[in-house]
Protein backbone atom coordinates (compact mmCIF):
# COMPACT_ATOMS: atom_id res chain seq x y z
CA UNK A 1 0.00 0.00 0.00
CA UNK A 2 1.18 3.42 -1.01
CA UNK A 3 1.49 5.89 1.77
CA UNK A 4 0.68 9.26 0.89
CA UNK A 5 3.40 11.92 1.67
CA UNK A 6 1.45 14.19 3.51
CA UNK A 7 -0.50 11.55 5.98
CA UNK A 8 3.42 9.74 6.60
CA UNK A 9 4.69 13.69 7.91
CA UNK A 10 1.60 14.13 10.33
CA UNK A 11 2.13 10.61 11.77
CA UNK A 12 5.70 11.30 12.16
CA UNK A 13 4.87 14.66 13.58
CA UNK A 14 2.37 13.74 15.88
CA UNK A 15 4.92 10.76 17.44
CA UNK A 16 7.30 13.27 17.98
CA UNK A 17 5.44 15.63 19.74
CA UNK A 18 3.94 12.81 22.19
CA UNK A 19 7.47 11.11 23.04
CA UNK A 20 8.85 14.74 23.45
CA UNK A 21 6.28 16.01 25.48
CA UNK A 22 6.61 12.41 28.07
CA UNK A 23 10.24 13.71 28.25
CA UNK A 24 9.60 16.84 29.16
CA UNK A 25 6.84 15.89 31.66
CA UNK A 26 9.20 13.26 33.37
CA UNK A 27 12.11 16.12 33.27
CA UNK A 28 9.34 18.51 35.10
CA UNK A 29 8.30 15.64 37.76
CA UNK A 30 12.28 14.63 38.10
CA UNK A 31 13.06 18.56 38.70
CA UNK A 32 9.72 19.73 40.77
CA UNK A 33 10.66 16.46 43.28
CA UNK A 34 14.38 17.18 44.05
CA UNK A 35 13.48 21.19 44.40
CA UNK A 36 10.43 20.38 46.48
CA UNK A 37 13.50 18.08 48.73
CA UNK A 38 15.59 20.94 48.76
CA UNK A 39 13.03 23.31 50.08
CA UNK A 40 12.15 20.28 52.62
CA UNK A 41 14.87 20.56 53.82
CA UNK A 42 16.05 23.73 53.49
CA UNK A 43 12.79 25.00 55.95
CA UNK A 44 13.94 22.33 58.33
CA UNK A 45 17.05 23.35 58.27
CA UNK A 46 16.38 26.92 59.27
CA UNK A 47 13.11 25.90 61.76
CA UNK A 48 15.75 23.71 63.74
CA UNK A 49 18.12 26.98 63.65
CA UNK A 50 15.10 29.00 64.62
CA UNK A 51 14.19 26.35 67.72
CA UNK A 52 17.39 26.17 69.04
CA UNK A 53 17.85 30.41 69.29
CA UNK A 54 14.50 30.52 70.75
CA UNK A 55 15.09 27.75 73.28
CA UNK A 56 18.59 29.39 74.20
CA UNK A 57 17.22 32.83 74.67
CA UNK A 58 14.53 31.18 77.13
CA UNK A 59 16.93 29.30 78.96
CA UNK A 60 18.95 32.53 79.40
CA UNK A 61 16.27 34.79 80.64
CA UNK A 62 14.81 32.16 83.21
CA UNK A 63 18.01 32.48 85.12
CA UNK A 64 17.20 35.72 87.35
CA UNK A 65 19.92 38.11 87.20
CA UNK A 66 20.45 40.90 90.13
CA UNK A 67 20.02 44.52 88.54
CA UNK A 68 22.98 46.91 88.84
CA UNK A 69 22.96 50.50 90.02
CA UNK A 70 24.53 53.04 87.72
CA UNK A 71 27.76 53.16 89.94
CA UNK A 72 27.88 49.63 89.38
CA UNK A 73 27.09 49.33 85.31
CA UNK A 74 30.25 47.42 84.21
CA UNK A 75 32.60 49.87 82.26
CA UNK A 76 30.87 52.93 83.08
CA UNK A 77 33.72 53.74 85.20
CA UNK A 78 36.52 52.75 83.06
CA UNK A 79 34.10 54.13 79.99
CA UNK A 80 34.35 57.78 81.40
CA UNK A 81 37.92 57.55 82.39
CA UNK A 82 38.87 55.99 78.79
CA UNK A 83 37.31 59.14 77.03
CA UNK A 84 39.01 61.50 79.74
CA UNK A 85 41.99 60.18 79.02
CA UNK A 86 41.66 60.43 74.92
CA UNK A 87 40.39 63.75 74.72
CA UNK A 88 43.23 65.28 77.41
CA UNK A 89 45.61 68.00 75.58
CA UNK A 90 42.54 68.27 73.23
CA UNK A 91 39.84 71.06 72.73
CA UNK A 92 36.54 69.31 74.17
CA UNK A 93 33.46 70.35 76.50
CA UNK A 94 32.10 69.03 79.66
CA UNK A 95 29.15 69.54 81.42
CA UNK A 96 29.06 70.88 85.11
CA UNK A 97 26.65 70.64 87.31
CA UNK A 98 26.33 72.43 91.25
CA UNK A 99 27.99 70.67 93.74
CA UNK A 100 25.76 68.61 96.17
CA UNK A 101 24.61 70.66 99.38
CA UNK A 102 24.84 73.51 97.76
CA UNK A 103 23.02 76.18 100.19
CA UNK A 104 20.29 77.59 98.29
CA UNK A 105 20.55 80.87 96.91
CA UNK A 106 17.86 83.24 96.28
CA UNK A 107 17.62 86.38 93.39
CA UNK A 108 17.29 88.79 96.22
CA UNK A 109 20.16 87.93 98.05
CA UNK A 110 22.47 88.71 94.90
CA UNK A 111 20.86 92.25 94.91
CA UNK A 112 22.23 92.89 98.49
CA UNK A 113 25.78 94.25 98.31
CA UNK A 114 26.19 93.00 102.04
CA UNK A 115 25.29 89.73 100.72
CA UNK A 116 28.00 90.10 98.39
CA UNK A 117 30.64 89.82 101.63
CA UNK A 118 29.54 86.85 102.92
CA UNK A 119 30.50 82.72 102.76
CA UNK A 120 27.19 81.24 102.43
CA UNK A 121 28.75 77.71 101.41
CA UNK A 122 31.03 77.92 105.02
CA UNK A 123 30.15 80.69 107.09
CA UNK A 124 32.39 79.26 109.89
CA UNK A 125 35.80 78.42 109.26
CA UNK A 126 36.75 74.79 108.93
CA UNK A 127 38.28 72.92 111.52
CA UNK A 128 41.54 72.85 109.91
CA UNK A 129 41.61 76.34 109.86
CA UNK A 130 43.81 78.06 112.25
CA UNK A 131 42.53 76.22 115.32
CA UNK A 132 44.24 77.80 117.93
CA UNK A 133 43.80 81.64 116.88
CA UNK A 134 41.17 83.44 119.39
CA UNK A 135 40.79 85.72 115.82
CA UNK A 136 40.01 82.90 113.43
CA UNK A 137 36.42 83.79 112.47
CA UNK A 138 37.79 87.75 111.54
CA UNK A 139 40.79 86.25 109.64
CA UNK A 140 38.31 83.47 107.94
CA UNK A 141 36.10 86.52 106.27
CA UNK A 142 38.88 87.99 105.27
CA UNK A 143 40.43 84.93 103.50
CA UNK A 144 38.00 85.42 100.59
CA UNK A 145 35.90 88.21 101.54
CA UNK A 146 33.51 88.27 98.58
CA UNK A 147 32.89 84.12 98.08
CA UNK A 148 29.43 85.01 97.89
CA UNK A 149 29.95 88.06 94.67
CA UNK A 150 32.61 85.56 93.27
CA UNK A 151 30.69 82.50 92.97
CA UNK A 152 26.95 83.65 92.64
CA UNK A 153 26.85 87.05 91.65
CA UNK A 154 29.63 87.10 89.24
CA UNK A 155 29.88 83.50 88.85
CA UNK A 156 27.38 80.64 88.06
CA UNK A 157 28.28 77.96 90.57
CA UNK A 158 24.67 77.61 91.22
CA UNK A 159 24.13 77.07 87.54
CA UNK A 160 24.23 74.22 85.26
CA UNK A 161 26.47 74.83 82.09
CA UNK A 162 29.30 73.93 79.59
CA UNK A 163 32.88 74.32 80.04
CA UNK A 164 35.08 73.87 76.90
CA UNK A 165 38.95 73.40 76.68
CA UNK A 166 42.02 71.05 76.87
CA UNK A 167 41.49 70.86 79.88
CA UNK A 168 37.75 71.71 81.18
CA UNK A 169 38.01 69.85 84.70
CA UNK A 170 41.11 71.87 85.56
CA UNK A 171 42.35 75.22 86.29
CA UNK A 172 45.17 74.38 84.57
CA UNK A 173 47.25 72.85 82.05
CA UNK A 174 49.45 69.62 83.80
CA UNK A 175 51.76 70.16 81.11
CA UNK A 176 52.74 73.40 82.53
CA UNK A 177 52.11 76.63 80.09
CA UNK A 178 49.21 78.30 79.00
CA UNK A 179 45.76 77.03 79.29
CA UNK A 180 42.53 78.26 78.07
CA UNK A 181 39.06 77.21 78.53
CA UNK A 182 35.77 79.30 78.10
CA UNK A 183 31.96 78.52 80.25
CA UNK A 184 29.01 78.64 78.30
CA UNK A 185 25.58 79.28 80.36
CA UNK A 186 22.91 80.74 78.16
CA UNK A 187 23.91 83.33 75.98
CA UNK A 188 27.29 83.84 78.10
CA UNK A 189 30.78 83.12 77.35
CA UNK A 190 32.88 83.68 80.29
CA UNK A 191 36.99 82.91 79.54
CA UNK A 192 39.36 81.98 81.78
CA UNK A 193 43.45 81.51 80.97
CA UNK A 194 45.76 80.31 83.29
CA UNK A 195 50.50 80.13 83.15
CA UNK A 196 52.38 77.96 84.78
CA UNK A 197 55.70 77.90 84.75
CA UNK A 198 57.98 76.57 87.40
CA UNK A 199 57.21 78.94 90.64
CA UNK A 200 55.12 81.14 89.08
CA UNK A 201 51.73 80.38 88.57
CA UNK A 202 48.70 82.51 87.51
CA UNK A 203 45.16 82.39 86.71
CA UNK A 204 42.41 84.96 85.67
CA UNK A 205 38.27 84.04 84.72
CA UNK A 206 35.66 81.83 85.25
CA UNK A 207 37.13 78.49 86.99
CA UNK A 208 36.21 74.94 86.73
CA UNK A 209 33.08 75.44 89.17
CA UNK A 210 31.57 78.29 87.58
CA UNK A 211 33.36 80.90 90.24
CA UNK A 212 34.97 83.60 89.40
CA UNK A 213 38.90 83.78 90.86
CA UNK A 214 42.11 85.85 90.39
CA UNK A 215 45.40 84.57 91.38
CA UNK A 216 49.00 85.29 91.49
CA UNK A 217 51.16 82.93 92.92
CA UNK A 218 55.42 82.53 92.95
CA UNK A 219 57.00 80.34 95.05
């Protein structure tokens, strides 16, 4: 029997469109089963991971731990020192705050020029101080005999402010020589510059408290 040309094509078309399409369906079940094992296991993987960190975390925060004070934070200590320590001889800022106990002092009383005379933070003299002088008290006023003008009137001990320098927490420079520094309260800038040298030492300004001070020192 003759087999006409076009009929023998089709066949041979149509044969090779079913076995190629079997391949490719086996290929597609052969691939979508070793990524579906992949994923398997890849989402075990990671839940396992998961369980573990969440099981380790729980463990850690059943154990009670005491809570620490701020004096007691580990490295805030050595933290602050570090940083004091890295930023000596360099131009930095610190914050100052009034010393504890500080008597309080009212708007009037800087008004009073009497006021002015007066030690409000020691208005007797230490026990240090000349102990066996009957004049003591006289010679104690007259030690610094406007504290009061120096520190509250003039100054801004009572204050909370910024002191910028080399060497903010000092009056001066350890290296000997000239030191600057400047406090900033507000909308004031009040200097201060200090020399040492040797015997001789001097200072004039706003000191590391906020006080005013003058001083002329040799040795």
């Amino acid at each position: 029997m003759r087999i006409r040309q076009p009929d023998f094509l089709q066949r041979t078309f149509e044969l090779w469109l079913k076995d190629t399409a079997s391949w490719s369906f086996a290929n597609f079940l052969v691939i979508s089963l070793v990524q579906t094992q992949l994923e398997y296991s890849v989402k075990t993987s990671v839940c396992g991971v998961l369980f573990l960190v969440v099981m380790s975390a729980q463990c850690q925060s059943a154990t009670p731990r005491p809570k620490l004070s701020e004096t007691e934070q580990p490295g805030r200590e050595s933290a602050a020192a570090t940083n004091t320590v890295a930023l000596a001889g360099k131009w930095h800022s610190v914050k100052v705050t009034p010393r504890p106990g500080l008597p309080k002092i009212h708007t009037h009383d800087k008004f009073n020029p009497v006021w002015w005379f007066k030690n409000s933070d020691e208005p007797v003299p230490p026990a240090w101080y000349k102990p066996h002088d009957k004049r003591r008290n006289t010679k104690w006023r007259l030690r610094n005999p406007l504290h009061n003008f120096d520190n509250y009137v003039i100054g801004i001990a009572d204050k909370k402010f910024v002191r910028s320098g080399r060497y903010p927490e000092r009056n001066s420079s350890p290296r000997s020589g000239w030191d600057f520094a400047v406090a900033k309260y507000k909308w004031l800038r009040l200097p201060f510059v200090s020399y040492e040298r040797s015997r001789f030492h001097f200072y004039l300004g706003w000191r590391e408290r906020g006080n005013f001070g003058i001083k002329v020192n040799i040795k």
